[in-house]
C-alpha atoms as a PDB file:
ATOM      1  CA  UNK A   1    -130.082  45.360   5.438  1.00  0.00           C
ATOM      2  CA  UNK A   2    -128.933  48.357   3.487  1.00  0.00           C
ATOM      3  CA  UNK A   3    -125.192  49.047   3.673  1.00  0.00           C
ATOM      4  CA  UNK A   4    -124.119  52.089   5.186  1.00  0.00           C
ATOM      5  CA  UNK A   5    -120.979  54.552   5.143  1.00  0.00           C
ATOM      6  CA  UNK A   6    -119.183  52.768   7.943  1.00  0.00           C
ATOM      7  CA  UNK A   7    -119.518  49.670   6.196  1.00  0.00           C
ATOM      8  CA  UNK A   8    -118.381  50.662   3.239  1.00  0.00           C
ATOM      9  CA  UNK A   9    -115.091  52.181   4.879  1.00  0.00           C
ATOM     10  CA  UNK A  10    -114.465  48.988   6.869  1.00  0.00           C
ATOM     11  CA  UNK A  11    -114.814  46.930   3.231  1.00  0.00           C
ATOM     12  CA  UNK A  12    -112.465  49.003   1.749  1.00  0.00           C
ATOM     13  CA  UNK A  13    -109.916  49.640   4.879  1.00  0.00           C
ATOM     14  CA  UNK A  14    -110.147  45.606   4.780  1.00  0.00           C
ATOM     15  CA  UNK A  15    -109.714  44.944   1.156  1.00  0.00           C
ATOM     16  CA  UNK A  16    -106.365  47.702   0.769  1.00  0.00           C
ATOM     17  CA  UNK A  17    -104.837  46.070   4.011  1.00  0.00           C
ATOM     18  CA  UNK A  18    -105.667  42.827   2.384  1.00  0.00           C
ATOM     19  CA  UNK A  19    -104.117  43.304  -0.650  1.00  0.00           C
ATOM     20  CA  UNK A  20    -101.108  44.948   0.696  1.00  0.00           C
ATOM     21  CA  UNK A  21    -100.363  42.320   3.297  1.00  0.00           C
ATOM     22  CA  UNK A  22    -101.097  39.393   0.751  1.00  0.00           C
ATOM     23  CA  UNK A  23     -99.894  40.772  -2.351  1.00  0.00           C
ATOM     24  CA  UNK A  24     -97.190  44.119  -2.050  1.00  0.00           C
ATOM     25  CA  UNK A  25     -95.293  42.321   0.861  1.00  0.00           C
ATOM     26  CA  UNK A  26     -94.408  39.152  -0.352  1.00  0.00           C
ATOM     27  CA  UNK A  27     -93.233  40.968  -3.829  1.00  0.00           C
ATOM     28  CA  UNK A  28     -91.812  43.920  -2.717  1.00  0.00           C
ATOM     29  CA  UNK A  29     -90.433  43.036   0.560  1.00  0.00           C
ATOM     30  CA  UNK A  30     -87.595  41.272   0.071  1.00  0.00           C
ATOM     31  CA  UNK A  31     -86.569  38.530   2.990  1.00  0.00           C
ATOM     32  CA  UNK A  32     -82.708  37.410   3.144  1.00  0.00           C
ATOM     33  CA  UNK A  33     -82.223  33.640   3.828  1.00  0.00           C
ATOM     34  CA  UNK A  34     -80.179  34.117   7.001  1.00  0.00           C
ATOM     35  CA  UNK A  35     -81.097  37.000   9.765  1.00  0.00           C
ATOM     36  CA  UNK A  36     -78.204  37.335  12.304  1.00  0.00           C
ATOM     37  CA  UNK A  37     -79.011  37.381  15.943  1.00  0.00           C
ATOM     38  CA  UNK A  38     -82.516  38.711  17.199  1.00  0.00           C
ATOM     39  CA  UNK A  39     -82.711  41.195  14.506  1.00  0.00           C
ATOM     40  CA  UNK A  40     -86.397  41.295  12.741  1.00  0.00           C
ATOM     41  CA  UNK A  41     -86.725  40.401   9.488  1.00  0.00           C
ATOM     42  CA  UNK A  42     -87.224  43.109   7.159  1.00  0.00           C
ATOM     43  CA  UNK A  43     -90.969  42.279   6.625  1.00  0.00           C
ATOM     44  CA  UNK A  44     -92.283  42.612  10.341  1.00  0.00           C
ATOM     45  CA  UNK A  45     -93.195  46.124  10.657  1.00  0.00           C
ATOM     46  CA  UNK A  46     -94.642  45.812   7.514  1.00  0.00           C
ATOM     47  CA  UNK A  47     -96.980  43.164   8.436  1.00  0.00           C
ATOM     48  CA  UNK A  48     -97.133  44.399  11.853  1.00  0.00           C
ATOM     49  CA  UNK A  49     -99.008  47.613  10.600  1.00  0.00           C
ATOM     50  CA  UNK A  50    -100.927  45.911   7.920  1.00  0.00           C
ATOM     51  CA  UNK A  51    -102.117  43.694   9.756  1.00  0.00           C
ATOM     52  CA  UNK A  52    -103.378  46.351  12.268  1.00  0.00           C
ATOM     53  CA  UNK A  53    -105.209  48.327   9.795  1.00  0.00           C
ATOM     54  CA  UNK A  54    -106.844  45.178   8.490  1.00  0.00           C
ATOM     55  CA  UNK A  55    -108.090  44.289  11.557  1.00  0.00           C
ATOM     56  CA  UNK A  56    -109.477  47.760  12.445  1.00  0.00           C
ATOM     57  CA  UNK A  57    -111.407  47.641   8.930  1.00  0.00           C
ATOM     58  CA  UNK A  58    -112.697  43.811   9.904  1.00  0.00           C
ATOM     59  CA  UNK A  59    -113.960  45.691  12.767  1.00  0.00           C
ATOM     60  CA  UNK A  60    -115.339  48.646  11.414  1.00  0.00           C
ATOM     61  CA  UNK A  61    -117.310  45.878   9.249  1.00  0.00           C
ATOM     62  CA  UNK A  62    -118.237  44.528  12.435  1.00  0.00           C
ATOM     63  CA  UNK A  63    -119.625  47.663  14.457  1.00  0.00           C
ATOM     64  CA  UNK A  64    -121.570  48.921  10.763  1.00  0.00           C
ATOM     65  CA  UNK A  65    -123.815  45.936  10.995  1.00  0.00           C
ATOM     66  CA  UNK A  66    -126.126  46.969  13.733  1.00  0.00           C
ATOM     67  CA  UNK A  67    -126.357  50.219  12.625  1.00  0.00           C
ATOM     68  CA  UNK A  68    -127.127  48.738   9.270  1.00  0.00           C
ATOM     69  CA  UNK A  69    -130.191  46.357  10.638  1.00  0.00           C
ATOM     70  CA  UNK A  70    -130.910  49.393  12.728  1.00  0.00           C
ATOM     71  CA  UNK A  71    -131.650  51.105   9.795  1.00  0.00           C
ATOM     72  CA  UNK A  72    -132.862  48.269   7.763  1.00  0.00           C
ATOM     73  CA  UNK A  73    -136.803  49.614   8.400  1.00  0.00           C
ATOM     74  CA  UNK A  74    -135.703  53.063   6.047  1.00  0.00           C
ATOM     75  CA  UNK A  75    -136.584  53.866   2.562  1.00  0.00           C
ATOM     76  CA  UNK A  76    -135.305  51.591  -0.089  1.00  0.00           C
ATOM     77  CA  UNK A  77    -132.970  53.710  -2.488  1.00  0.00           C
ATOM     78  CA  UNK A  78    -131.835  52.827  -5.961  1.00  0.00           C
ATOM     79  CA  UNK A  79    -127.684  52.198  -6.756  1.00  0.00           C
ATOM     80  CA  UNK A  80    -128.667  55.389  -9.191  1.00  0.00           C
ATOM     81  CA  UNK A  81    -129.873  57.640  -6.578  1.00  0.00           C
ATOM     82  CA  UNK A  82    -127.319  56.204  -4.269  1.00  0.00           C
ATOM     83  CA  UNK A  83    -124.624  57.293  -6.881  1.00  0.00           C
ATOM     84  CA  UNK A  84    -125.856  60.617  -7.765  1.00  0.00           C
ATOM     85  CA  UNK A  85    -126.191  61.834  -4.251  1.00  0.00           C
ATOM     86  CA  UNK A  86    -122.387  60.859  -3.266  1.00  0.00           C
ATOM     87  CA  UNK A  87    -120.774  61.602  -6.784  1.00  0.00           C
ATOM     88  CA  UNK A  88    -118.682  63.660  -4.752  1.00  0.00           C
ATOM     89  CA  UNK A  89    -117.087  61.485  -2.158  1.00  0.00           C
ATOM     90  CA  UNK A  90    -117.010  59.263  -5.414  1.00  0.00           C
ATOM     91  CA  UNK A  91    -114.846  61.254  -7.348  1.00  0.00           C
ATOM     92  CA  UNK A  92    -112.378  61.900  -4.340  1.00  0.00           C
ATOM     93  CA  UNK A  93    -112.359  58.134  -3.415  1.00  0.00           C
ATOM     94  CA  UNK A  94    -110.954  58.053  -6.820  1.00  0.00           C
ATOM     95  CA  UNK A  95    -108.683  60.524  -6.580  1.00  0.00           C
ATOM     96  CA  UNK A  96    -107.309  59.240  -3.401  1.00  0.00           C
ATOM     97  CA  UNK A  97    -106.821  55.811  -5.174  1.00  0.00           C
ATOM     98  CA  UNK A  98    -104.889  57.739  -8.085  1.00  0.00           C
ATOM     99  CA  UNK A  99    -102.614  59.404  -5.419  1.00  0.00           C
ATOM    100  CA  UNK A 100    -101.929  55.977  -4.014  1.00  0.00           C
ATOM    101  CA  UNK A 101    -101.160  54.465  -7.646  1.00  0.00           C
ATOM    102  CA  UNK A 102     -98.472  57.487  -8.116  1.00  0.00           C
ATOM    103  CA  UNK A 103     -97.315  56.971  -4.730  1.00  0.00           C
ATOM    104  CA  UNK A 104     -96.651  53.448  -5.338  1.00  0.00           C
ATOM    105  CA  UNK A 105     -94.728  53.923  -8.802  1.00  0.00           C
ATOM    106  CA  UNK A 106     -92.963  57.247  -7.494  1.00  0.00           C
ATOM    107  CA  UNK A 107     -91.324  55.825  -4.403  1.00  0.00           C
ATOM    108  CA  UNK A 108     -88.683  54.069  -6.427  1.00  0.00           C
ATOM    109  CA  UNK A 109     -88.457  56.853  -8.705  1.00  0.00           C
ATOM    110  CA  UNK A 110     -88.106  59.586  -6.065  1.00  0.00           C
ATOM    111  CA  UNK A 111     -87.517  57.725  -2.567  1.00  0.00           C
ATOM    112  CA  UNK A 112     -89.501  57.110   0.584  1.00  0.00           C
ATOM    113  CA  UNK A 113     -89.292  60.522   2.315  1.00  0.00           C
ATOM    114  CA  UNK A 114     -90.022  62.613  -0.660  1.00  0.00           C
ATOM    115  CA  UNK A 115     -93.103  60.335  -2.280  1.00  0.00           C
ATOM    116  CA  UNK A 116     -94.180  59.978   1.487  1.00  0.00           C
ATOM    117  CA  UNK A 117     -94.262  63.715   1.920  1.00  0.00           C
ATOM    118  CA  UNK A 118     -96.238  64.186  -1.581  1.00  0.00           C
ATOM    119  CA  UNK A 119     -98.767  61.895  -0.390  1.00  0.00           C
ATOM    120  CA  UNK A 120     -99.738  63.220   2.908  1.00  0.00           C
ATOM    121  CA  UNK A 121     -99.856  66.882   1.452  1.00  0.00           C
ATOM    122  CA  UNK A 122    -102.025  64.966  -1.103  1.00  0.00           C
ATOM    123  CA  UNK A 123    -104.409  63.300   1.496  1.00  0.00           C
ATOM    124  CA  UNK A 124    -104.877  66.557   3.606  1.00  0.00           C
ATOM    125  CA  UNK A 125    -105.097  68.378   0.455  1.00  0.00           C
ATOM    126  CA  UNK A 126    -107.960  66.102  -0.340  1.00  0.00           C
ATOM    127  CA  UNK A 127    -109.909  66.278   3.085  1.00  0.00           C
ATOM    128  CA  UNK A 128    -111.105  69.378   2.062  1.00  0.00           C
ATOM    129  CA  UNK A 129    -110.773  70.942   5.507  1.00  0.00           C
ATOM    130  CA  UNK A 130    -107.669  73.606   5.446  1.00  0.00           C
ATOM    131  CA  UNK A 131    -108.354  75.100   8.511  1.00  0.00           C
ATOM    132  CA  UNK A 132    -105.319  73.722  10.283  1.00  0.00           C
ATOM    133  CA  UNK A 133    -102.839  74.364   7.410  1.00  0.00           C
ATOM    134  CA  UNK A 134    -100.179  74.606   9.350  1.00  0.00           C
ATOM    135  CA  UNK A 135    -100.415  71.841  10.887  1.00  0.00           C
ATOM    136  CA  UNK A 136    -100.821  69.853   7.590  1.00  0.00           C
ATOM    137  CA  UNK A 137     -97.760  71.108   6.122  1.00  0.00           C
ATOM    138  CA  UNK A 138     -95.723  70.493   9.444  1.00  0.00           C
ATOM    139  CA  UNK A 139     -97.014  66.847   9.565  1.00  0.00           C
ATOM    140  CA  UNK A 140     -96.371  65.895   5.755  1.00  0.00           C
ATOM    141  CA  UNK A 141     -92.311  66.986   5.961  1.00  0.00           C
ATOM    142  CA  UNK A 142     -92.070  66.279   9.889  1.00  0.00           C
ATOM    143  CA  UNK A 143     -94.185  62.864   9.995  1.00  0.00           C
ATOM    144  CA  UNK A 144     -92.026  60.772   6.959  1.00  0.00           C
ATOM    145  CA  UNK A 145     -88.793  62.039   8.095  1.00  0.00           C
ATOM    146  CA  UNK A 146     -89.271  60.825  11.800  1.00  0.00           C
ATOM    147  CA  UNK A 147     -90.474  57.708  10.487  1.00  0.00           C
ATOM    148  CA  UNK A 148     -87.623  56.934   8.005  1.00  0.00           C
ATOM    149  CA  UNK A 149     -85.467  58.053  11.371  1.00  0.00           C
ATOM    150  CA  UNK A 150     -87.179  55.351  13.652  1.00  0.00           C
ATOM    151  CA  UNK A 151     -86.948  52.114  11.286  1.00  0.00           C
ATOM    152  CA  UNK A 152     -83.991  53.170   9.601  1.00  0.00           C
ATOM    153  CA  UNK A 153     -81.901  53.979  12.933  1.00  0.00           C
ATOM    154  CA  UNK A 154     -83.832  51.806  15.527  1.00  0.00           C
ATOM    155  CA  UNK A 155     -85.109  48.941  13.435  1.00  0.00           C
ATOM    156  CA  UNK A 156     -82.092  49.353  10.597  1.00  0.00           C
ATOM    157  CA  UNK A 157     -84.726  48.881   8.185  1.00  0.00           C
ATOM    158  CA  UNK A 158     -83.666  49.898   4.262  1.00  0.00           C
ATOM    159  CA  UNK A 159     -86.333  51.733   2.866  1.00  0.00           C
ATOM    160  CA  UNK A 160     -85.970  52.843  -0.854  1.00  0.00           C
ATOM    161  CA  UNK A 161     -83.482  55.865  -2.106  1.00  0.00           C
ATOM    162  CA  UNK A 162     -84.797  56.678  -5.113  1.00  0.00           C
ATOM    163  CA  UNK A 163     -82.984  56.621  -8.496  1.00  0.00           C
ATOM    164  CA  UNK A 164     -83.429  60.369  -9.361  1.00  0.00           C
ATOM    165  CA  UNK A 165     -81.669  61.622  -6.214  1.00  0.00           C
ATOM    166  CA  UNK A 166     -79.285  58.932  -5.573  1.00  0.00           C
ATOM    167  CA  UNK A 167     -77.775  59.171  -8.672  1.00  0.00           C
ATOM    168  CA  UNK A 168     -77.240  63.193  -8.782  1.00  0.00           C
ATOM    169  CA  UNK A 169     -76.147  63.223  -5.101  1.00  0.00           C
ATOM    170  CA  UNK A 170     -73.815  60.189  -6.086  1.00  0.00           C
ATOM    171  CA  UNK A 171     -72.563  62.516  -9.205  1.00  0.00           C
ATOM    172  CA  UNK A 172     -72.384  65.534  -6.440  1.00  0.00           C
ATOM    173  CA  UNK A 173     -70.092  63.389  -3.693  1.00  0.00           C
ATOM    174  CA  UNK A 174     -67.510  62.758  -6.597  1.00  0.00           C
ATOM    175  CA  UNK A 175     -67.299  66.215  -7.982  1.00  0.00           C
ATOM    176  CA  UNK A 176     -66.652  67.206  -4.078  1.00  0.00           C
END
């Protein structure tokens, strides 16, 4: 069998939910001894959501196989030629990985809302497709804020501040 694009996503999807969930979670996510009442723990969404998106990319495993022994009676292609002819989705795979890698070390710089916005603008940026620009832009501010709204005001889940603007609107709030 000769793996195919859908495969490839679902191995990927899989092994970034993976690592999240097994890895990022249990370091970053920090879990007080006692939780009062019926109140979540501060790790459920968290695992909720990665735990979604690494069973949609065990599935998208799943569904790529019998496409792949579908396909299994095409031409044989080298890694090279495999490589040359996708250089480009290559190079913005890696791109996309880079964008995650600043997201992850900005958010404590910067905060949730304002790395989360950077990101998405990133990610549509990085689809290529700016027909719907509009759109894009209204999603990356409107999409993070409404999400630190819900947890933070439903779910009274902390999500990180940010040392650059905490500290200069703590410095603000005492010159007031």
């Amino acid at each position: 069998m000769t793996p195919n694009r859908d495969f490839y996503t679902g191995l990927v999807a899989t092994a970034f939910f993976a690592f999240v969930l097994f890895v990022l979670i249990p370091i970053y996510v920090k879990v007080p001894s006692f939780i009062p009442g019926f109140a979540p723990p501060p790790d459920m969404w968290p695992r909720v959501i990665t735990g979604v998106g690494l069973a949609m990319g065990i599935l998208a495993i799943i569904f790529a196989i019998p496409k792949m022994r579908l396909a299994s009676g095409e031409r044989v292609t080298t890694i090279g030629q495999t490589l040359n002819r996708n250089r480009k989705l290559i190079a913005r795979f890696v791109a996309v990985l880079i964008g995650f890698a600043a997201f992850t070390y900005g958010m404590p710089v910067i905060g949730f809302v304002p790395a989360t916005i950077l990101l998405l603008a990133y990610l549509f940026l990085m689809t290529g497709n700016y027909s719907r620009k509009i759109w894009m832009i209204g999603l990356s501010i409107i999409f993070p804020i409404l999400l630190y709204l819900v947890f933070t005001e439903v779910t009274h889940t902390p999500f990180p501040e940010g040392h650059l603007f905490s500290a200069h609107i703590a410095d603000s709030v005492t010159l007031i």
